[in-house]
C-alpha atoms as a PDB file:
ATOM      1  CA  UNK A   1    -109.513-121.078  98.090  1.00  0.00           C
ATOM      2  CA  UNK A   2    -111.876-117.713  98.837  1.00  0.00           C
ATOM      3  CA  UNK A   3    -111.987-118.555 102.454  1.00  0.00           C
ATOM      4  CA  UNK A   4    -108.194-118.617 102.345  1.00  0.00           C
ATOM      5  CA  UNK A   5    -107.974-115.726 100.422  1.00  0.00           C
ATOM      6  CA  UNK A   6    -110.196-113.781 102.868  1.00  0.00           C
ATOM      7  CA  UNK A   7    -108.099-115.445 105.479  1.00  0.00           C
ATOM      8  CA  UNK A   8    -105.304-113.446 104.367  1.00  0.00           C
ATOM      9  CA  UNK A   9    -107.210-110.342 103.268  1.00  0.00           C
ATOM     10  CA  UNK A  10    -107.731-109.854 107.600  1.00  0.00           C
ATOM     11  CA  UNK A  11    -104.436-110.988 108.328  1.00  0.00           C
ATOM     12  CA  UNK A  12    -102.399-109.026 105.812  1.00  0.00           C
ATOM     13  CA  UNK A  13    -104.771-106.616 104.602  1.00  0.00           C
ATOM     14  CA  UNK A  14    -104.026-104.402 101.567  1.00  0.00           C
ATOM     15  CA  UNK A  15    -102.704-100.970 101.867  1.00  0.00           C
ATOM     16  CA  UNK A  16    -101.739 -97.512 100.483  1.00  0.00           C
ATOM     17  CA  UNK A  17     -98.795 -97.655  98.629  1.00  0.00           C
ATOM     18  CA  UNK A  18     -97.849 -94.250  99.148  1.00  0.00           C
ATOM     19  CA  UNK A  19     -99.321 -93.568 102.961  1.00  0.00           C
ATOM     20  CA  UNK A  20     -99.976 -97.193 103.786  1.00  0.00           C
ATOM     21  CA  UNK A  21    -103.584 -96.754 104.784  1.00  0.00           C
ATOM     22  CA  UNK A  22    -105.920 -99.688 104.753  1.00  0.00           C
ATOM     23  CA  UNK A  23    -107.806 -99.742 101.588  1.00  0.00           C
ATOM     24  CA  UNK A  24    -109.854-102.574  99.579  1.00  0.00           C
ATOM     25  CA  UNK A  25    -107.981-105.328  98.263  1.00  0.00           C
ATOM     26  CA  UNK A  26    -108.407-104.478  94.388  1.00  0.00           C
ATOM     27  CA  UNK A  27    -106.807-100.623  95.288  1.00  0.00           C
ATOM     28  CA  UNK A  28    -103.529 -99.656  94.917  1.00  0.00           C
ATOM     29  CA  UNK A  29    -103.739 -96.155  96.599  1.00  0.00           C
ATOM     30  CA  UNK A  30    -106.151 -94.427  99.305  1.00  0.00           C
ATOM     31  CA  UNK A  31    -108.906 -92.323  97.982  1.00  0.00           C
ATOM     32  CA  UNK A  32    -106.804 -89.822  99.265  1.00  0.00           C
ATOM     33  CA  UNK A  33    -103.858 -90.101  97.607  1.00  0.00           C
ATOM     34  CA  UNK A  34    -105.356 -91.207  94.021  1.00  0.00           C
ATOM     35  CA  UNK A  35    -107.299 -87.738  94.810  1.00  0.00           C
ATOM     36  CA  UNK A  36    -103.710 -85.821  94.392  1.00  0.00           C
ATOM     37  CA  UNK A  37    -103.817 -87.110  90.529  1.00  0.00           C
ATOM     38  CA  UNK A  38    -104.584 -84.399  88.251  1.00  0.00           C
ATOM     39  CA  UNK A  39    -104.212 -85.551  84.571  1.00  0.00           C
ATOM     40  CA  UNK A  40    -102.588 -83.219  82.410  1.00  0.00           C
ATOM     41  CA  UNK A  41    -104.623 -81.427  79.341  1.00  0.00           C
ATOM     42  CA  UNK A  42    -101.802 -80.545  77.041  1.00  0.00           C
ATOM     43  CA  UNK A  43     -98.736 -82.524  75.393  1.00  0.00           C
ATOM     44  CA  UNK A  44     -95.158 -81.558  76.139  1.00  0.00           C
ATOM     45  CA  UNK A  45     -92.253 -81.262  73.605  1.00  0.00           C
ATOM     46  CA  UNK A  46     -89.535 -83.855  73.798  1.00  0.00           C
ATOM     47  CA  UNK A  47     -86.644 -81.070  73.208  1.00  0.00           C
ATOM     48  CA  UNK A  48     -87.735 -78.023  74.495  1.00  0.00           C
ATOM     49  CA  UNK A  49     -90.449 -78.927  76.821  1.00  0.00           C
ATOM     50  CA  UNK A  50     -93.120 -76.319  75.604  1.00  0.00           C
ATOM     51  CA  UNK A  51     -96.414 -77.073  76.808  1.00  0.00           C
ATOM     52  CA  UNK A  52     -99.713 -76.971  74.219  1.00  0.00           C
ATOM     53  CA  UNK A  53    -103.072 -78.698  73.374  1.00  0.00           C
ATOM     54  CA  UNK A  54    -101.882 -81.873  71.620  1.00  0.00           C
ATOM     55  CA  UNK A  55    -104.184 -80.711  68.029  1.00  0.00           C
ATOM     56  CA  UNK A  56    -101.824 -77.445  68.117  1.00  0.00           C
ATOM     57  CA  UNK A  57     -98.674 -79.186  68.517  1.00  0.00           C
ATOM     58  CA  UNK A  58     -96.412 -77.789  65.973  1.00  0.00           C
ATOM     59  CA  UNK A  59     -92.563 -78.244  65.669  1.00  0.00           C
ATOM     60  CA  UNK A  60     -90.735 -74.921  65.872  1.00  0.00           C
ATOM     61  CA  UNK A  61     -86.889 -74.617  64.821  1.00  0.00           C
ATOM     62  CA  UNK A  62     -85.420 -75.822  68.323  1.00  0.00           C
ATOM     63  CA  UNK A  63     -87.763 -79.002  67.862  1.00  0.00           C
ATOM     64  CA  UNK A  64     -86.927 -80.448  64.604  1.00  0.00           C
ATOM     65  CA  UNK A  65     -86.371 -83.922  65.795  1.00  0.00           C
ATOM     66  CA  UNK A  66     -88.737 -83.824  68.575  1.00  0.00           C
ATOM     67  CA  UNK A  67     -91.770 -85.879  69.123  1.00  0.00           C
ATOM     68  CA  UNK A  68     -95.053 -85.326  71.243  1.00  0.00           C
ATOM     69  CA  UNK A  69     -95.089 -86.205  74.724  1.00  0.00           C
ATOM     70  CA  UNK A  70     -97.591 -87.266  76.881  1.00  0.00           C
ATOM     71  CA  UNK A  71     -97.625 -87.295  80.934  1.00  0.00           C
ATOM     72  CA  UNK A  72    -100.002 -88.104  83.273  1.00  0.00           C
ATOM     73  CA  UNK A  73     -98.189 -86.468  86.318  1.00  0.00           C
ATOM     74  CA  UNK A  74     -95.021 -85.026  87.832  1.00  0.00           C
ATOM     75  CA  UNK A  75     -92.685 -86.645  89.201  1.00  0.00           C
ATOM     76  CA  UNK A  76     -92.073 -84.375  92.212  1.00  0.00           C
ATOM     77  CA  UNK A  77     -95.693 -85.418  93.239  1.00  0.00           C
ATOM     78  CA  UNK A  78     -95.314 -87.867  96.150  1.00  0.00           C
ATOM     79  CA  UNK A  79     -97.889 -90.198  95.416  1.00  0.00           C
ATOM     80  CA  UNK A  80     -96.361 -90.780  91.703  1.00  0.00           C
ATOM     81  CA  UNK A  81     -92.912 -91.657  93.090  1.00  0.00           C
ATOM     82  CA  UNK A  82     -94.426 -93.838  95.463  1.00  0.00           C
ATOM     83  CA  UNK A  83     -96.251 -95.658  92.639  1.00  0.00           C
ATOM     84  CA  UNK A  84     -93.241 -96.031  90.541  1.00  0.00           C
ATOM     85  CA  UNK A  85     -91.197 -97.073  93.395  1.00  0.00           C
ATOM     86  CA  UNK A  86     -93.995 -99.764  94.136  1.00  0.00           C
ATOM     87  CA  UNK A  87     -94.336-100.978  90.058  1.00  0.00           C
ATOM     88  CA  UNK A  88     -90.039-100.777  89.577  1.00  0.00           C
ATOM     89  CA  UNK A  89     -88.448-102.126  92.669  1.00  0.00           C
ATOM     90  CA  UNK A  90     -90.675-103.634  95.013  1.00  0.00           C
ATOM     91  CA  UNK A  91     -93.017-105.876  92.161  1.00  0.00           C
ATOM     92  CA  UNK A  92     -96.257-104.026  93.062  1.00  0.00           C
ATOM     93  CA  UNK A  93     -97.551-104.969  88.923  1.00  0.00           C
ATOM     94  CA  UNK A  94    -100.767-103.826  89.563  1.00  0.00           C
ATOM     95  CA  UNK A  95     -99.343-100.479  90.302  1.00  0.00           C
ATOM     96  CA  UNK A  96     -99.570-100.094  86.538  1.00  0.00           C
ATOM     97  CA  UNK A  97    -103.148-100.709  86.370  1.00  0.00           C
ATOM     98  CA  UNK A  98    -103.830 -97.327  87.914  1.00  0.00           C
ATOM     99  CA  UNK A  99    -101.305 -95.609  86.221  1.00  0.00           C
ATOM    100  CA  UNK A 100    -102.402 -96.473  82.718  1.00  0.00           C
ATOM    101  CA  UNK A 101    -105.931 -95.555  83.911  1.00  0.00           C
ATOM    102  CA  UNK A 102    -104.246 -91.820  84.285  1.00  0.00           C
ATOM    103  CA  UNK A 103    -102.997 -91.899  80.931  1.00  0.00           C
ATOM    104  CA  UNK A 104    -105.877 -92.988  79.216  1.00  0.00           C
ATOM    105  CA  UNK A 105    -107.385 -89.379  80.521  1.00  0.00           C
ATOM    106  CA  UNK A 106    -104.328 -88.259  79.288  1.00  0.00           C
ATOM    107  CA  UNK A 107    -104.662 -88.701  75.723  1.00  0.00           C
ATOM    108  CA  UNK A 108    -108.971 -88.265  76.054  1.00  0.00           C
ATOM    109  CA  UNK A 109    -108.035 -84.858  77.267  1.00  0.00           C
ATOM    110  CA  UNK A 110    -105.834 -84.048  74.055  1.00  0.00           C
ATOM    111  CA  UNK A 111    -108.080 -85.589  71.779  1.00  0.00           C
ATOM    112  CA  UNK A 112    -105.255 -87.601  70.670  1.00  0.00           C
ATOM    113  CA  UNK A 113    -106.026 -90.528  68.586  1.00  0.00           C
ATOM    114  CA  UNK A 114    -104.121 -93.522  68.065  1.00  0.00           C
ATOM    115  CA  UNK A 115    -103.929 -94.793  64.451  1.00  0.00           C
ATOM    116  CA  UNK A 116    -104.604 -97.709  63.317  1.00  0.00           C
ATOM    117  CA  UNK A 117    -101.443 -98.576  61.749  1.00  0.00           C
ATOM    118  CA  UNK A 118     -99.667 -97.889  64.964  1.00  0.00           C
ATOM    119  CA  UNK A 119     -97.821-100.076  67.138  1.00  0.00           C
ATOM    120  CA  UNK A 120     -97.294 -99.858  70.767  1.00  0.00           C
ATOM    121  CA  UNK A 121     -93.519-100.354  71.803  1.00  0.00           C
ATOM    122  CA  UNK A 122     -92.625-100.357  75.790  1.00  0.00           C
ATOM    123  CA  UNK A 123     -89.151 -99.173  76.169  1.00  0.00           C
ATOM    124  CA  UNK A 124     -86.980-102.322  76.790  1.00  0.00           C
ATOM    125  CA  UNK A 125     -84.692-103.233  79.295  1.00  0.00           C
ATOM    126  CA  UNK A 126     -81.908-105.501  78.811  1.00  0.00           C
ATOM    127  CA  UNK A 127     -82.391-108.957  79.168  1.00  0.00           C
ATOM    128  CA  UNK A 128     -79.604-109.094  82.632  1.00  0.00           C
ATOM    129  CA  UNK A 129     -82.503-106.311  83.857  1.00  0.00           C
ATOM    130  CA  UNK A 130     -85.353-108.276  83.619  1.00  0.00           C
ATOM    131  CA  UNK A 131     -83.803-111.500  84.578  1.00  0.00           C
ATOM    132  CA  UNK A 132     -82.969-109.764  88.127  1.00  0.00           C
ATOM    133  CA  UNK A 133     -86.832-107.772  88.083  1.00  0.00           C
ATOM    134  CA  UNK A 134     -88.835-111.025  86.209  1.00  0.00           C
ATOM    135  CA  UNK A 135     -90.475-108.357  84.406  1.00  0.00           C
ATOM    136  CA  UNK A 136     -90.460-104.695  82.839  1.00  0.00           C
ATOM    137  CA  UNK A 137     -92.447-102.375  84.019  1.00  0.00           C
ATOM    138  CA  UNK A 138     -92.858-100.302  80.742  1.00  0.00           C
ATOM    139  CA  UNK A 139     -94.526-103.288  79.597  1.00  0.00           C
ATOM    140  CA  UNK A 140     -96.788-103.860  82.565  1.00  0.00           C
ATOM    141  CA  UNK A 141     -98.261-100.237  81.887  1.00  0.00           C
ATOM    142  CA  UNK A 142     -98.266-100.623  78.331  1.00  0.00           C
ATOM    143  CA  UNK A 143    -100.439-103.702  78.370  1.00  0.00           C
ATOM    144  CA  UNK A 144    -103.094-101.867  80.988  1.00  0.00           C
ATOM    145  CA  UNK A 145    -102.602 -98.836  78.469  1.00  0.00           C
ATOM    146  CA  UNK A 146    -104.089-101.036  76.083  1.00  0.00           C
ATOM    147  CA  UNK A 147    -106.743-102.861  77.979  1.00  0.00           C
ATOM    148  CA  UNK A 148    -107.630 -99.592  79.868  1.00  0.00           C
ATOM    149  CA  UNK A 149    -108.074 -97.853  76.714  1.00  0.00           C
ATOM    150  CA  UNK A 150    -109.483-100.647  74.328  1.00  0.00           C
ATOM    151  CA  UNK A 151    -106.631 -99.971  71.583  1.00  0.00           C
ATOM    152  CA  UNK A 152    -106.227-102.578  69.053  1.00  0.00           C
ATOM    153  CA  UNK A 153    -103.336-101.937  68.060  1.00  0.00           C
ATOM    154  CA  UNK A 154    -100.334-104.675  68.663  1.00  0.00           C
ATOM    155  CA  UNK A 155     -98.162-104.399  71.963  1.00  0.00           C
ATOM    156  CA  UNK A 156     -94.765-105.738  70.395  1.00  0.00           C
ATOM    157  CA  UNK A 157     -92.034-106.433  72.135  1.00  0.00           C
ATOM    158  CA  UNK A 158     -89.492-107.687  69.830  1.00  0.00           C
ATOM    159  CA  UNK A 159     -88.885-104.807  67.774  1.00  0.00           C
ATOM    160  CA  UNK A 160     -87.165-102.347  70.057  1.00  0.00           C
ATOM    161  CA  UNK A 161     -84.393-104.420  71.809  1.00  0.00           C
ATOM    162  CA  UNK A 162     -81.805-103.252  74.708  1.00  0.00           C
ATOM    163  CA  UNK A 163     -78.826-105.252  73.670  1.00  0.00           C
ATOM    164  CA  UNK A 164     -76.366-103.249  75.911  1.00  0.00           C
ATOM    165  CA  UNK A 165     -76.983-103.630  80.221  1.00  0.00           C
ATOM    166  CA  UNK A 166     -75.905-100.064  80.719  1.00  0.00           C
ATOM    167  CA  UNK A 167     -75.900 -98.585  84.538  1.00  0.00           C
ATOM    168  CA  UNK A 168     -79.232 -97.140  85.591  1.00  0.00           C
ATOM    169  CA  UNK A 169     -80.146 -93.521  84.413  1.00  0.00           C
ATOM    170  CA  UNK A 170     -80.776 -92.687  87.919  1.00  0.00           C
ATOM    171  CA  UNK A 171     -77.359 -93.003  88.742  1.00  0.00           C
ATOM    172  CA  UNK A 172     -75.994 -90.785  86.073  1.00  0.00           C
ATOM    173  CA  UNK A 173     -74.971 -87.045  87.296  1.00  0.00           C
ATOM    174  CA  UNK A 174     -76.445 -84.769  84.789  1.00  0.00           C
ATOM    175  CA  UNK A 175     -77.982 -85.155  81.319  1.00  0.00           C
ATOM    176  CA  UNK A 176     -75.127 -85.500  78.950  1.00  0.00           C
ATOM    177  CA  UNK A 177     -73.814 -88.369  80.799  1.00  0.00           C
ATOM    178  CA  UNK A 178     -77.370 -90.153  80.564  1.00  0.00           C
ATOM    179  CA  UNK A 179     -77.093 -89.341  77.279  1.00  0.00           C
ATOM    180  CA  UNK A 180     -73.298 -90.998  76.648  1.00  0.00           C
ATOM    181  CA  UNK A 181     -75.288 -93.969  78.869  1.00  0.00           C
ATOM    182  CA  UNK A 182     -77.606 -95.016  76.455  1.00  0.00           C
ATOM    183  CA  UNK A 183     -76.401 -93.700  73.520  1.00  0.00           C
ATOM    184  CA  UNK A 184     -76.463 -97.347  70.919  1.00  0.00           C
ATOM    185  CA  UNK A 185     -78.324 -99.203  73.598  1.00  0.00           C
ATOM    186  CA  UNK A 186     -81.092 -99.649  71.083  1.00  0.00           C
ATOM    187  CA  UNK A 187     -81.748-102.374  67.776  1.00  0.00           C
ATOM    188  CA  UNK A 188     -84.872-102.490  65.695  1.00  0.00           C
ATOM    189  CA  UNK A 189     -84.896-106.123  64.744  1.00  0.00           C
ATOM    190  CA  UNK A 190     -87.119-105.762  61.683  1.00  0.00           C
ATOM    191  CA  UNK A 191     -87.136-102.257  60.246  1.00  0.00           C
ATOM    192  CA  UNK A 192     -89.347-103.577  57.497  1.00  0.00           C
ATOM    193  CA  UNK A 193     -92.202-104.245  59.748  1.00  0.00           C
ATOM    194  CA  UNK A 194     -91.899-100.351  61.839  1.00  0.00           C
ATOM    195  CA  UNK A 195     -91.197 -98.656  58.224  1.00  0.00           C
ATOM    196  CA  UNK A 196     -94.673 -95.840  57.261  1.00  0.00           C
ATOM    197  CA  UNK A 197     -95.988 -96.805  60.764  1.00  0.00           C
ATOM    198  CA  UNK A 198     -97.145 -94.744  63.582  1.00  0.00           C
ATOM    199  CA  UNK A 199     -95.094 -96.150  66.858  1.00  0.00           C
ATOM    200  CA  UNK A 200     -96.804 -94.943  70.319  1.00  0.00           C
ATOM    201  CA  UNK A 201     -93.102 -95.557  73.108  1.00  0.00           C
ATOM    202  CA  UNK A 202     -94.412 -96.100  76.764  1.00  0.00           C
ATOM    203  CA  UNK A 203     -92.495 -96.287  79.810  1.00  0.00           C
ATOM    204  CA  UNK A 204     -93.020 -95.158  83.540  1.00  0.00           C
ATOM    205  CA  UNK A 205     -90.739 -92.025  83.658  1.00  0.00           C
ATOM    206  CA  UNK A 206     -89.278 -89.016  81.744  1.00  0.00           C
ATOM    207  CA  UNK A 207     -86.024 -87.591  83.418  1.00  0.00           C
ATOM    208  CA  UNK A 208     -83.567 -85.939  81.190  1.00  0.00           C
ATOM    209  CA  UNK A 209     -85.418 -87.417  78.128  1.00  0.00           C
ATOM    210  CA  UNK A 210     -82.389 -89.135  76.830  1.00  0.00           C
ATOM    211  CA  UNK A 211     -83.628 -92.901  77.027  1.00  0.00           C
ATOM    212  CA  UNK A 212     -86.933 -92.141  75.057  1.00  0.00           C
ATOM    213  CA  UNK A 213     -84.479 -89.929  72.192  1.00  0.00           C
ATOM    214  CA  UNK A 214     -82.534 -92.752  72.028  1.00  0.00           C
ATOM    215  CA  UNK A 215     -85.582 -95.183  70.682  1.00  0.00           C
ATOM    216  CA  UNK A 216     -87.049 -92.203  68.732  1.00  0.00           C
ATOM    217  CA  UNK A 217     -83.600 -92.177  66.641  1.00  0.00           C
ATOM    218  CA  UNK A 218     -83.097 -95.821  66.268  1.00  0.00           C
ATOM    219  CA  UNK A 219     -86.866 -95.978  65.067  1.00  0.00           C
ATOM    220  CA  UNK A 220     -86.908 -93.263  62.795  1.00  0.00           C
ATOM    221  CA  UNK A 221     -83.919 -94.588  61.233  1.00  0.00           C
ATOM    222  CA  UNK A 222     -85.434 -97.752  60.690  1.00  0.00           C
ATOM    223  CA  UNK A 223     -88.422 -95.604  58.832  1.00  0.00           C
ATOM    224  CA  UNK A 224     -91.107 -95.210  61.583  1.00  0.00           C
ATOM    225  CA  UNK A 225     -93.533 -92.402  60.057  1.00  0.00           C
ATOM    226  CA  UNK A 226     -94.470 -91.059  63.663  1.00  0.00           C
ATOM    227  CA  UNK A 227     -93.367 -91.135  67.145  1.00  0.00           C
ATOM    228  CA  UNK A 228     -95.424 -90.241  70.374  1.00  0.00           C
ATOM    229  CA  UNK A 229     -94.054 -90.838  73.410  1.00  0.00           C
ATOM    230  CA  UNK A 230     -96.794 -91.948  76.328  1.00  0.00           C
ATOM    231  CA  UNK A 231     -95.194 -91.931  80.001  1.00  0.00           C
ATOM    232  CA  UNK A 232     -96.528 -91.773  83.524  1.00  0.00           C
ATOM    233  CA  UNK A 233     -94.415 -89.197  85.261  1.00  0.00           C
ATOM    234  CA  UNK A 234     -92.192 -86.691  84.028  1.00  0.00           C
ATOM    235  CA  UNK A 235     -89.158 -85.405  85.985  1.00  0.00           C
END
């Protein structure tokens, strides 16, 4: 089986997702192009976008139902649209490997802890989504998040649930029809078991925000104490 695999390693051999560079088979990107990655060191608000050290996060009056934010990168950074692209369409999974490494510095940076009553929740997709995909790639990179970061806290999947197939974000024009979108997309299946906890949402990107408000409502309803929102790239 390794011969064959090394077989394949010099016939097909692995490259750079993002400027398709021969690199070592257990890589994803080009020391190059993982060398664009700059981790951020501060937390963003979910309503207003404000920028501050995670420990002074503090909710002003426009951010009353906001939650803290984490990103590892922007979007408009090649490299991290070329490693979404990879991870969503093209079933590159290890993609997420490498972007949960990023956001593990993320929350070391901030000093944010996770509690131990928390509960990691990937933002779903509906089941018609992942039937055409095989997987969801909030999950993938929730699942490294964990191993990368040794977290025991659960990764559950059957709490949040998309029960509506709506049309992809991308393809909505502006916010407030993202918003309309997704708006009662969402069911907690057990509110019992996410009521007085601490629920850390993952998922790959942050565009308008409107997906990730959408959980945060349905979850708070359902009693969830606190809400932070972990996400690779941020539009």
């Amino acid at each position: 089986m390794t011969i064959i695999k090394n077989i394949l390693s010099i016939l097909f051999p692995q490259q750079c997702v993002s400027c398709f560079a021969y690199i070592p088979e257990e890589e994803i990107l080009c020391s190059s192009c993982a060398s664009e990655f700059y981790p951020n060191h501060y937390a963003f608000c979910s309503s207003c976008g404000k920028r501050s050290a995670f420990s002074e996060y503090i909710k002003t009056s426009c951010c009353v139902h906001s939650f803290p934010l984490f990103v590892a990168t922007d979007y408009e950074l090649k490299q991290a649209r070329d490693l979404v692209q990879a991870l969503k369409y093209k079933g590159i999974t290890r993609a997420a490997s490498f972007m949960a490494s990023l956001l593990k510095r993320v929350m070391e940076n901030n000093n944010a802890k996770i509690p131990e009553d928390s509960v990691i929740i990937p933002i779903p997709i509906s089941k018609r989504a992942k039937r055409r995909r095989g997987y969801n790639q909030a999950e993938c990179i929730a699942k490294c998040f964990s191993e990368e970061s040794g977290i025991t806290s659960p990764i559950r999947t059957d709490i949040l649930l998309k029960h509506n197939h709506t049309k992809s974000q991308v393809e909505c024009a502006d916010s407030y029809e993202r918003s309309k979108n997704i708006a009662g997309a969402f069911t907690v299946t057990d509110p019992s078991f996410v009521e007085g906890k601490t629920i850390i949402l993952i998922d790959d990107v942050f565009t308008s925000g409107s997906t990730l408000r959408e959980a945060v409502y349905v979850l708070r309803k359902a009693g969830a104490k606190d809400i932070m929102g972990v996400v690779f790239a941020k539009a």
